[in-house]
PDB file of N, CA and C in Angstrom:
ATOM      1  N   UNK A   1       6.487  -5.813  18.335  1.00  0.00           N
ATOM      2  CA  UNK A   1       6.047  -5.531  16.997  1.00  0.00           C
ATOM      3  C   UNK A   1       6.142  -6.804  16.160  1.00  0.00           C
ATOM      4  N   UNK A   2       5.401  -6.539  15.118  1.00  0.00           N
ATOM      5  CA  UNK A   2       5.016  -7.815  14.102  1.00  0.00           C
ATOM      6  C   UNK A   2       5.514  -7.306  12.957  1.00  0.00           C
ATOM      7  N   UNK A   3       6.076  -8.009  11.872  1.00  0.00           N
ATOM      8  CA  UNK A   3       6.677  -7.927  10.777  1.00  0.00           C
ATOM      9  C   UNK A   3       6.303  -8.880   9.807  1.00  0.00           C
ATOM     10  N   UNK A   4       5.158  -9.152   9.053  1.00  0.00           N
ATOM     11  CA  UNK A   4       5.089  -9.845   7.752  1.00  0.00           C
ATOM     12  C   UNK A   4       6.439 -10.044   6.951  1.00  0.00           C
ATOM     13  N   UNK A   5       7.122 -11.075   6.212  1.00  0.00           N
ATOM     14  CA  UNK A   5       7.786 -10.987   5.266  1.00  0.00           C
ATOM     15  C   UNK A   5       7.228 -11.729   4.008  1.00  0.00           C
ATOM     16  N   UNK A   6       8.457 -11.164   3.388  1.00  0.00           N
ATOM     17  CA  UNK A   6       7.717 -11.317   1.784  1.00  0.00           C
ATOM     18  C   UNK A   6       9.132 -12.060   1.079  1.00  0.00           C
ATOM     19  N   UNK A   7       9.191 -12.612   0.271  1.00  0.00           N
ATOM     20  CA  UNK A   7       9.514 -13.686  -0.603  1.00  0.00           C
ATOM     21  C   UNK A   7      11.472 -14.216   0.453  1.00  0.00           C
ATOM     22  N   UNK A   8      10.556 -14.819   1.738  1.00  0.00           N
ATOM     23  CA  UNK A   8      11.655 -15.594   2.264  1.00  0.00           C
ATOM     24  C   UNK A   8      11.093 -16.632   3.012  1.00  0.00           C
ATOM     25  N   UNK A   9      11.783 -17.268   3.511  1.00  0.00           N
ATOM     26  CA  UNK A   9      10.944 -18.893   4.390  1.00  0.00           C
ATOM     27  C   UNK A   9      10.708 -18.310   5.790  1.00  0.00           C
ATOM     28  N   UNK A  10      10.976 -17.602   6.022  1.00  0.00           N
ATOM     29  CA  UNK A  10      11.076 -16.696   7.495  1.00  0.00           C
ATOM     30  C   UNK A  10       9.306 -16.361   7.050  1.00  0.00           C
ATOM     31  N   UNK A  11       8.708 -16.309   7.761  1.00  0.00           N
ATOM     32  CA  UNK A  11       6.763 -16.465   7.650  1.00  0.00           C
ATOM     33  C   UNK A  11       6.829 -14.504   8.800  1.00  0.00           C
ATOM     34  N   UNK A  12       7.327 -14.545   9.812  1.00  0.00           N
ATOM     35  CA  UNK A  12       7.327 -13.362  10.422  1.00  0.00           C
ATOM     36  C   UNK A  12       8.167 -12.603  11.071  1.00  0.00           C
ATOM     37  N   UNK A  13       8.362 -11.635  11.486  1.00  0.00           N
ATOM     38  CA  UNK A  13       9.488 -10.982  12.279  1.00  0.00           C
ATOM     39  C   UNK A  13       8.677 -10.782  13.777  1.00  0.00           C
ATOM     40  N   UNK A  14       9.088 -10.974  14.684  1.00  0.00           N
ATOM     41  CA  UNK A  14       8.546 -10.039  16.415  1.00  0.00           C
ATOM     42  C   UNK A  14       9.627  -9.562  16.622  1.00  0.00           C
ATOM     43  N   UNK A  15       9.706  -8.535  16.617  1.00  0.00           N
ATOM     44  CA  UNK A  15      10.812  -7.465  17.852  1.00  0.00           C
ATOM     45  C   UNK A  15      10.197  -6.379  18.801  1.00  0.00           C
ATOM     46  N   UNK A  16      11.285  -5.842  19.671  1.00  0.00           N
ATOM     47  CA  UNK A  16      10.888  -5.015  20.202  1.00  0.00           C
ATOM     48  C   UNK A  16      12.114  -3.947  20.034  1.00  0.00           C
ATOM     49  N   UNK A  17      11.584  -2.523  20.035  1.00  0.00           N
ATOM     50  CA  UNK A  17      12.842  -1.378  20.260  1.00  0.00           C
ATOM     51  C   UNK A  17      12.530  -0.868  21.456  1.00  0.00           C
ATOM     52  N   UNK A  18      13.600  -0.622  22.038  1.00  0.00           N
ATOM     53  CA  UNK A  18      13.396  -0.050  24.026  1.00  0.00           C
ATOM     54  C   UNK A  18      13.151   1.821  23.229  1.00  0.00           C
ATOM     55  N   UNK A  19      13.693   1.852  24.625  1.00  0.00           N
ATOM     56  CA  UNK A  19      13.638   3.688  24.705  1.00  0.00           C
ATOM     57  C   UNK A  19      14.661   4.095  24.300  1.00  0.00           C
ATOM     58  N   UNK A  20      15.289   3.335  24.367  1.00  0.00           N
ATOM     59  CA  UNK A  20      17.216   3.746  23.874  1.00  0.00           C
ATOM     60  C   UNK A  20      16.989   3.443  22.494  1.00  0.00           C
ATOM     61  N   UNK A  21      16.227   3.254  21.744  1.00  0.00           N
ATOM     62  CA  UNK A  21      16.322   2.847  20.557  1.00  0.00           C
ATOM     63  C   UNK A  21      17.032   1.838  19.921  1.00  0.00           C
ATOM     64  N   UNK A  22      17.446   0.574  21.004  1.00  0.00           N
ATOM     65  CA  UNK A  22      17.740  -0.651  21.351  1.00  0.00           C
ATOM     66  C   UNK A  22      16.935  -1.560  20.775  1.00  0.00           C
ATOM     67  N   UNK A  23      17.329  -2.794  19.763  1.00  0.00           N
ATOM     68  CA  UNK A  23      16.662  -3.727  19.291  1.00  0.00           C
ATOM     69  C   UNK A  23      16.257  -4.859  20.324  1.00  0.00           C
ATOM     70  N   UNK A  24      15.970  -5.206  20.698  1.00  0.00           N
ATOM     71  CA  UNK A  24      15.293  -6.453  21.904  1.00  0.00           C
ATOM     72  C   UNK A  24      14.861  -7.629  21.206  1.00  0.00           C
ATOM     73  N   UNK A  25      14.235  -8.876  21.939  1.00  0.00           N
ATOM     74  CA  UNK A  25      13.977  -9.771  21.380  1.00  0.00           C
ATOM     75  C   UNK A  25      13.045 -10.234  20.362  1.00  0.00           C
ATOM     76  N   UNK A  26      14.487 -10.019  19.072  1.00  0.00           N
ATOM     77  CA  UNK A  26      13.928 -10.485  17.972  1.00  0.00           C
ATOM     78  C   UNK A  26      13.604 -12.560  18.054  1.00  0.00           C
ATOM     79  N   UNK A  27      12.419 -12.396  17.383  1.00  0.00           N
ATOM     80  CA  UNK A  27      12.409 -13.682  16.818  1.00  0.00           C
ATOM     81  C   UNK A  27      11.438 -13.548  15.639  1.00  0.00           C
ATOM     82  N   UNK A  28      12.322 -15.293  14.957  1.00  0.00           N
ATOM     83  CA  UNK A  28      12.052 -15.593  13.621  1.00  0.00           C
ATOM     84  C   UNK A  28      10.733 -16.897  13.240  1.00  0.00           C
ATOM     85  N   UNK A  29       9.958 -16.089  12.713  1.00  0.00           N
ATOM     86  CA  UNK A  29       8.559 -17.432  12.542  1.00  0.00           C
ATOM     87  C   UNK A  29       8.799 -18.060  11.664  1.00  0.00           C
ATOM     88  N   UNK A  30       9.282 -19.770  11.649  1.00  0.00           N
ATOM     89  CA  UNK A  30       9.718 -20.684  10.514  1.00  0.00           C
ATOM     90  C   UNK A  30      11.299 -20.062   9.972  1.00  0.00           C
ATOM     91  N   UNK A  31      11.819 -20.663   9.006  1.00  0.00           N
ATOM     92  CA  UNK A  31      12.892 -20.049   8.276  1.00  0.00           C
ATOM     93  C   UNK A  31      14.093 -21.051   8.788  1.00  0.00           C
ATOM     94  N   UNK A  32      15.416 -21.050   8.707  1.00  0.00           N
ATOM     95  CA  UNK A  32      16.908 -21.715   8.989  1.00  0.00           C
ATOM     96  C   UNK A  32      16.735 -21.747  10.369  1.00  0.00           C
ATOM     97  N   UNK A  33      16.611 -22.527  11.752  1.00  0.00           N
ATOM     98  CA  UNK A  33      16.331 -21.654  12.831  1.00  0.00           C
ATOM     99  C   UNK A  33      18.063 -21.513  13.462  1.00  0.00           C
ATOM    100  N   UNK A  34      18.966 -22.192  12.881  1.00  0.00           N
ATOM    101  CA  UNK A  34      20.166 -22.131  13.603  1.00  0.00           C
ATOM    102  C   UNK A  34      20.664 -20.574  13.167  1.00  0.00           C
ATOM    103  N   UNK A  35      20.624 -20.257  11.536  1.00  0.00           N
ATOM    104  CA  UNK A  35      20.752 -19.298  11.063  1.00  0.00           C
ATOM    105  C   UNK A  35      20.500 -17.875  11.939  1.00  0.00           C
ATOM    106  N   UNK A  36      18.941 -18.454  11.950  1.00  0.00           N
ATOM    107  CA  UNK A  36      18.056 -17.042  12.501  1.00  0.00           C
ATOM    108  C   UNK A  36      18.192 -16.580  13.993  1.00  0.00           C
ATOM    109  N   UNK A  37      18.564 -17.649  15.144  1.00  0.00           N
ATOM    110  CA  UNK A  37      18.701 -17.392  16.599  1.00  0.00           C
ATOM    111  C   UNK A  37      19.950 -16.515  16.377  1.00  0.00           C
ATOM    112  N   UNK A  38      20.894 -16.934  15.083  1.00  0.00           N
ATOM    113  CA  UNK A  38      22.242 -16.324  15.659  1.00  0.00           C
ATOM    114  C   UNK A  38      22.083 -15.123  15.134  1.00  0.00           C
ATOM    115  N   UNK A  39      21.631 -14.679  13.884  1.00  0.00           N
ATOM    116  CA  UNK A  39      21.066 -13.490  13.925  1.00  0.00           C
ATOM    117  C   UNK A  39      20.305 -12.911  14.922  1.00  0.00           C
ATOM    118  N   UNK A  40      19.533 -12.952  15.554  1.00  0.00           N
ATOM    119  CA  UNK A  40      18.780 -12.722  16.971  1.00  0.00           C
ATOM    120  C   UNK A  40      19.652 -12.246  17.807  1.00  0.00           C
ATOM    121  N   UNK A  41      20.632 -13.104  17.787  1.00  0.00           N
ATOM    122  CA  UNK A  41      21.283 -13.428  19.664  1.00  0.00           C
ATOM    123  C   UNK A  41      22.536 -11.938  18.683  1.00  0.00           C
ATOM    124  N   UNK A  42      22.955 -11.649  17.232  1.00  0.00           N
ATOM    125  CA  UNK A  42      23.722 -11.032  17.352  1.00  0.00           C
ATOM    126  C   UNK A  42      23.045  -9.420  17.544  1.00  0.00           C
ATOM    127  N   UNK A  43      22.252  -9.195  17.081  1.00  0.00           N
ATOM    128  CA  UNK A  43      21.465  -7.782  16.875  1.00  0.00           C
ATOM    129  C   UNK A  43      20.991  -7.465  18.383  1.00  0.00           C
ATOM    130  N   UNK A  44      20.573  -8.501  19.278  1.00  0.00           N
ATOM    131  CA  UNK A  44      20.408  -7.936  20.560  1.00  0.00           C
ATOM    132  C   UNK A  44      21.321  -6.923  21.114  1.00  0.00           C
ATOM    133  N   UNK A  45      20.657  -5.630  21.277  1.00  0.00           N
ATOM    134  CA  UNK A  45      20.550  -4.313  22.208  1.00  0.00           C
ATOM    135  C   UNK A  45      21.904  -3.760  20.977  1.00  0.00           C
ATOM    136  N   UNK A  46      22.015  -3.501  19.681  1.00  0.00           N
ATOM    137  CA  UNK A  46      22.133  -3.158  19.022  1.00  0.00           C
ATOM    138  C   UNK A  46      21.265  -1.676  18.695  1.00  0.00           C
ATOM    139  N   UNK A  47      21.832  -0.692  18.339  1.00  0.00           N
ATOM    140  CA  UNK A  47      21.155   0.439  17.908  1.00  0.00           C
ATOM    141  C   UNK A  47      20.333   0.812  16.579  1.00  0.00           C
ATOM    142  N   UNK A  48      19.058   0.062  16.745  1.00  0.00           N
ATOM    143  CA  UNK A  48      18.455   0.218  15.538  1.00  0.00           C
ATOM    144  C   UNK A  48      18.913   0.756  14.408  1.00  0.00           C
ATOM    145  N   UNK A  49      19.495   1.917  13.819  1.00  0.00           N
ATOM    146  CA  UNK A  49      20.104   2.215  13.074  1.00  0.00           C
ATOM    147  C   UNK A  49      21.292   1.431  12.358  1.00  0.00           C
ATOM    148  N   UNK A  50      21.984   1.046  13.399  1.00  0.00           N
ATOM    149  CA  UNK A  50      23.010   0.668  13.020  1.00  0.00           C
ATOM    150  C   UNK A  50      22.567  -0.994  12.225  1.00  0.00           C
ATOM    151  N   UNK A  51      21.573  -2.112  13.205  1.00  0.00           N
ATOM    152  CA  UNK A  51      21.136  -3.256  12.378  1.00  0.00           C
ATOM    153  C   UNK A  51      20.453  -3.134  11.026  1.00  0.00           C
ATOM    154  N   UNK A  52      19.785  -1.732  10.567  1.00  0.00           N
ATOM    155  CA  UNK A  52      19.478  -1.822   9.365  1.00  0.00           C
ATOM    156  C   UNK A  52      20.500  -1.233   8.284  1.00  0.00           C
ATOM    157  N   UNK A  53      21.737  -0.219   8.497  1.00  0.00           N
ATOM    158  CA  UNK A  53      22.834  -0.167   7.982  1.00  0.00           C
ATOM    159  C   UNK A  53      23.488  -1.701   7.706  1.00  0.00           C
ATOM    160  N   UNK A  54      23.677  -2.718   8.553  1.00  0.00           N
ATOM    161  CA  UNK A  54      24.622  -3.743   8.154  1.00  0.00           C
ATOM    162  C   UNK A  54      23.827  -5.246   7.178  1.00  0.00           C
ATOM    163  N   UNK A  55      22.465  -4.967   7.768  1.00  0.00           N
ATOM    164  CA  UNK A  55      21.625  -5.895   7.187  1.00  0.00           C
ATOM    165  C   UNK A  55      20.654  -5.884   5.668  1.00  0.00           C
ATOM    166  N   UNK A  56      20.714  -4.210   5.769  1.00  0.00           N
ATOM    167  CA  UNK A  56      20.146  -4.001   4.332  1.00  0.00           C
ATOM    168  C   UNK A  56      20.402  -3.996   3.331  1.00  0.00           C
ATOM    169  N   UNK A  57      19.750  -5.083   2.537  1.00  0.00           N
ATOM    170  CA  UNK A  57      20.181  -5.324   0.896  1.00  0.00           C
ATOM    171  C   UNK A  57      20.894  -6.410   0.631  1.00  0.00           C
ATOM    172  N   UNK A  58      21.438  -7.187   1.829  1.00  0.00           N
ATOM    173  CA  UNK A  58      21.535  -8.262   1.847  1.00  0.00           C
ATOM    174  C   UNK A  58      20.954  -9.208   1.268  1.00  0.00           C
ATOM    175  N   UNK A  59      21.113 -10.188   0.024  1.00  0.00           N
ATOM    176  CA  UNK A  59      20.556 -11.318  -0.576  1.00  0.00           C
ATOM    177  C   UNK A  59      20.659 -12.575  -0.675  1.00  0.00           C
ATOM    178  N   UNK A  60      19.673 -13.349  -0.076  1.00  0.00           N
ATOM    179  CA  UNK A  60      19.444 -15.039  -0.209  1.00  0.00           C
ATOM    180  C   UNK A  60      19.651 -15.314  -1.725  1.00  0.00           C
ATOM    181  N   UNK A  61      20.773 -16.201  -2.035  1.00  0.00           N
ATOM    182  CA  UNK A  61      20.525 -16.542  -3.479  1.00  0.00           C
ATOM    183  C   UNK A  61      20.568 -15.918  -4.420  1.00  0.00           C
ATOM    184  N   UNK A  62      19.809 -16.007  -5.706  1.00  0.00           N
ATOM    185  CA  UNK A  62      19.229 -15.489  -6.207  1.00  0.00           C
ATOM    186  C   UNK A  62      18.026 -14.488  -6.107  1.00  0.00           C
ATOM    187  N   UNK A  63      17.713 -14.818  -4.930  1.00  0.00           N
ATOM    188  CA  UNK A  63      16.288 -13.643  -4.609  1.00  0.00           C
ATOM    189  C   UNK A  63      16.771 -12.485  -4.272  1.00  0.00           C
ATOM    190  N   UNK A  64      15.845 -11.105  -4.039  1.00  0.00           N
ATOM    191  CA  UNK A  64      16.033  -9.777  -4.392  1.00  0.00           C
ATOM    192  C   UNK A  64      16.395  -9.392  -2.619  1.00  0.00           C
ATOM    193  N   UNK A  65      15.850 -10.551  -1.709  1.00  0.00           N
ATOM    194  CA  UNK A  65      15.800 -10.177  -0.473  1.00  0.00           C
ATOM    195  C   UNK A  65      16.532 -11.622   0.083  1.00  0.00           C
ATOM    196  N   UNK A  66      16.423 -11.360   1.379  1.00  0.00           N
ATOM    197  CA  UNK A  66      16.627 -12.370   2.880  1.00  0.00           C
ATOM    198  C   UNK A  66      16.121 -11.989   4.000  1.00  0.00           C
ATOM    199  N   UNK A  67      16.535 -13.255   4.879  1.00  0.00           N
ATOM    200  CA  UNK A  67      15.720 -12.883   6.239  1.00  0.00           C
ATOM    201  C   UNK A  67      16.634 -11.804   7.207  1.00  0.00           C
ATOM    202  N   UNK A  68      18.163 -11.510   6.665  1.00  0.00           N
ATOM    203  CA  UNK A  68      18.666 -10.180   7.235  1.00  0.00           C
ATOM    204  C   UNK A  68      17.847  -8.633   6.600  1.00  0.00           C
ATOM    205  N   UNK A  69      17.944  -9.082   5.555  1.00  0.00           N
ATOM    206  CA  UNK A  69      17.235  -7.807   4.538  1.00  0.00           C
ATOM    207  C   UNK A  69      16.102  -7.436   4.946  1.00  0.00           C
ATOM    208  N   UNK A  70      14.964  -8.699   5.454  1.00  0.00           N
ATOM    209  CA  UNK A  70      13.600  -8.630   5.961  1.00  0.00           C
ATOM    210  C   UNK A  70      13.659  -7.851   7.445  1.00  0.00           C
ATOM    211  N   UNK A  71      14.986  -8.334   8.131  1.00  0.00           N
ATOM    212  CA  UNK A  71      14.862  -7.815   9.660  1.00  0.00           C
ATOM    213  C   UNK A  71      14.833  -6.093   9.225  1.00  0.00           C
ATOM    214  N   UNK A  72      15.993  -5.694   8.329  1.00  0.00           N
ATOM    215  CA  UNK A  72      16.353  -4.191   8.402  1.00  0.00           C
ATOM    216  C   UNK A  72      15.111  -3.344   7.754  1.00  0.00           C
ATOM    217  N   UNK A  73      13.846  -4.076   6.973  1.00  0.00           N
ATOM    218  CA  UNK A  73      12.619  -3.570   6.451  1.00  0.00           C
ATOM    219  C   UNK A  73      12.213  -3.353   7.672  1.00  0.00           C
ATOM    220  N   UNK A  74      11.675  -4.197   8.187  1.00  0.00           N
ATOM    221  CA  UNK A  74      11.320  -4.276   9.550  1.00  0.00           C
ATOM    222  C   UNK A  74      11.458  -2.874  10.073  1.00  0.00           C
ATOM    223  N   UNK A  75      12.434  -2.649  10.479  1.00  0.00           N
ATOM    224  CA  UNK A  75      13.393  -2.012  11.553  1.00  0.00           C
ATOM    225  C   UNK A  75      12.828  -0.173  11.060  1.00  0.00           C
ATOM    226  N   UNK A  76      12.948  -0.803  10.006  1.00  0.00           N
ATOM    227  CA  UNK A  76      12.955   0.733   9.050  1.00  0.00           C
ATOM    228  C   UNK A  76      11.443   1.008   9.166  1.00  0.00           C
ATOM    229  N   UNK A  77      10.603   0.341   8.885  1.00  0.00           N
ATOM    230  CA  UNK A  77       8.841   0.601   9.512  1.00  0.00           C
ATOM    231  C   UNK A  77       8.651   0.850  10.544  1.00  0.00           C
ATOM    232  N   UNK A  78       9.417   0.395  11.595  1.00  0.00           N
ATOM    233  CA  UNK A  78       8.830   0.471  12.740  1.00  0.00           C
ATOM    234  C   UNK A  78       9.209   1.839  13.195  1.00  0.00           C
ATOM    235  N   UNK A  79      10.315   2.625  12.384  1.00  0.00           N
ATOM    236  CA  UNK A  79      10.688   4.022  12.967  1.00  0.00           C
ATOM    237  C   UNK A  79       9.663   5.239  12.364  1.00  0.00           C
ATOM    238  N   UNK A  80       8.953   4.462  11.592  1.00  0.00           N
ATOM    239  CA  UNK A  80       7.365   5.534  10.876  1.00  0.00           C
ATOM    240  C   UNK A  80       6.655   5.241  11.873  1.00  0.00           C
TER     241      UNK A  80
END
Protein backbone atom coordinates (compact mmCIF):
# COMPACT_ATOMS: atom_id res chain seq x y z
CA UNK A 1 0.00 0.00 0.00
CA UNK A 2 0.75 3.68 -0.77
CA UNK A 3 0.27 6.49 1.62
CA UNK A 4 0.47 10.23 0.45
CA UNK A 5 1.52 12.53 3.34
CA UNK A 6 0.64 15.83 4.09
CA UNK A 7 2.53 18.65 5.82
CA UNK A 8 5.85 16.48 6.64
CA UNK A 9 9.26 15.94 4.64
CA UNK A 10 8.38 12.24 4.49
CA UNK A 11 6.85 12.66 0.46
CA UNK A 12 5.19 8.84 1.02
CA UNK A 13 4.38 5.90 3.13
CA UNK A 14 4.61 1.92 1.41
CA UNK A 15 3.51 -0.73 3.78
CA UNK A 16 2.14 -3.84 3.83
CA UNK A 17 -0.46 -5.60 6.52
CA UNK A 18 -0.21 -9.63 6.38
CA UNK A 19 -3.24 -11.74 7.33
CA UNK A 20 -2.43 -11.54 10.91
CA UNK A 21 -3.01 -8.05 10.71
CA UNK A 22 0.81 -7.61 11.00
CA UNK A 23 2.52 -4.38 9.78
CA UNK A 24 5.38 -5.48 7.18
CA UNK A 25 7.73 -3.51 5.29
CA UNK A 26 7.23 -0.12 5.95
CA UNK A 27 9.20 2.40 4.06
CA UNK A 28 9.73 6.10 4.09
CA UNK A 29 9.90 8.33 0.66
CA UNK A 30 12.49 11.27 1.49
CA UNK A 31 12.19 12.58 5.18
CA UNK A 32 15.18 11.98 8.36
CA UNK A 33 16.22 8.55 6.85
CA UNK A 34 18.11 7.47 10.13
CA UNK A 35 14.94 8.58 12.01
CA UNK A 36 12.55 6.79 9.65
CA UNK A 37 14.43 3.11 9.12
CA UNK A 38 14.29 3.02 12.93
CA UNK A 39 10.82 3.66 12.95
CA UNK A 40 10.42 0.93 10.21
CA UNK A 41 12.74 -1.61 11.70
CA UNK A 42 10.62 -0.81 15.15
CA UNK A 43 6.85 -1.31 13.93
CA UNK A 44 7.87 -4.44 11.96
CA UNK A 45 5.24 -7.38 12.53
CA UNK A 46 3.67 -5.17 15.11
CA UNK A 47 -0.21 -5.42 15.34
CA UNK A 48 -1.65 -2.78 13.37
CA UNK A 49 -3.72 -1.57 16.02
CA UNK A 50 -1.44 -1.35 18.39
CA UNK A 51 1.24 1.05 15.86
CA UNK A 52 -1.56 3.47 15.42
CA UNK A 53 -2.42 3.58 19.32
CA UNK A 54 1.38 4.55 20.09
CA UNK A 55 2.02 6.72 17.02
CA UNK A 56 -1.07 8.80 16.82
CA UNK A 57 -1.02 12.43 17.42
CA UNK A 58 2.33 12.51 17.74
CA UNK A 59 3.94 16.05 16.72
CA UNK A 60 7.01 17.34 14.70
CA UNK A 61 7.61 20.74 16.19
CA UNK A 62 5.36 23.00 15.93
CA UNK A 63 3.32 21.26 13.21
CA UNK A 64 -0.13 19.59 13.83
CA UNK A 65 1.45 16.22 12.51
CA UNK A 66 4.77 13.91 11.90
CA UNK A 67 6.05 11.20 10.07
CA UNK A 68 4.91 8.80 13.22
CA UNK A 69 1.45 10.53 13.14
CA UNK A 70 1.50 10.10 9.17
CA UNK A 71 2.40 6.24 9.59
CA UNK A 72 -0.76 5.74 12.18
CA UNK A 73 -3.14 7.83 9.33
CA UNK A 74 -1.90 5.48 7.15
CA UNK A 75 -2.60 2.47 9.12
CA UNK A 76 -6.00 3.73 10.01
CA UNK A 77 -7.04 3.98 6.00
CA UNK A 78 -5.86 1.10 5.13
CA UNK A 79 -8.35 -0.77 7.66
CA UNK A 80 -11.44 1.03 5.45
Amino acid sequence: MEFQTKNVCTKSIHFEIDDDDRVRNVRFEKGCPGNLLGIAKLVEGMKRNEVIERLQGIRCGNRSTSCPDQLAKALLTAQK
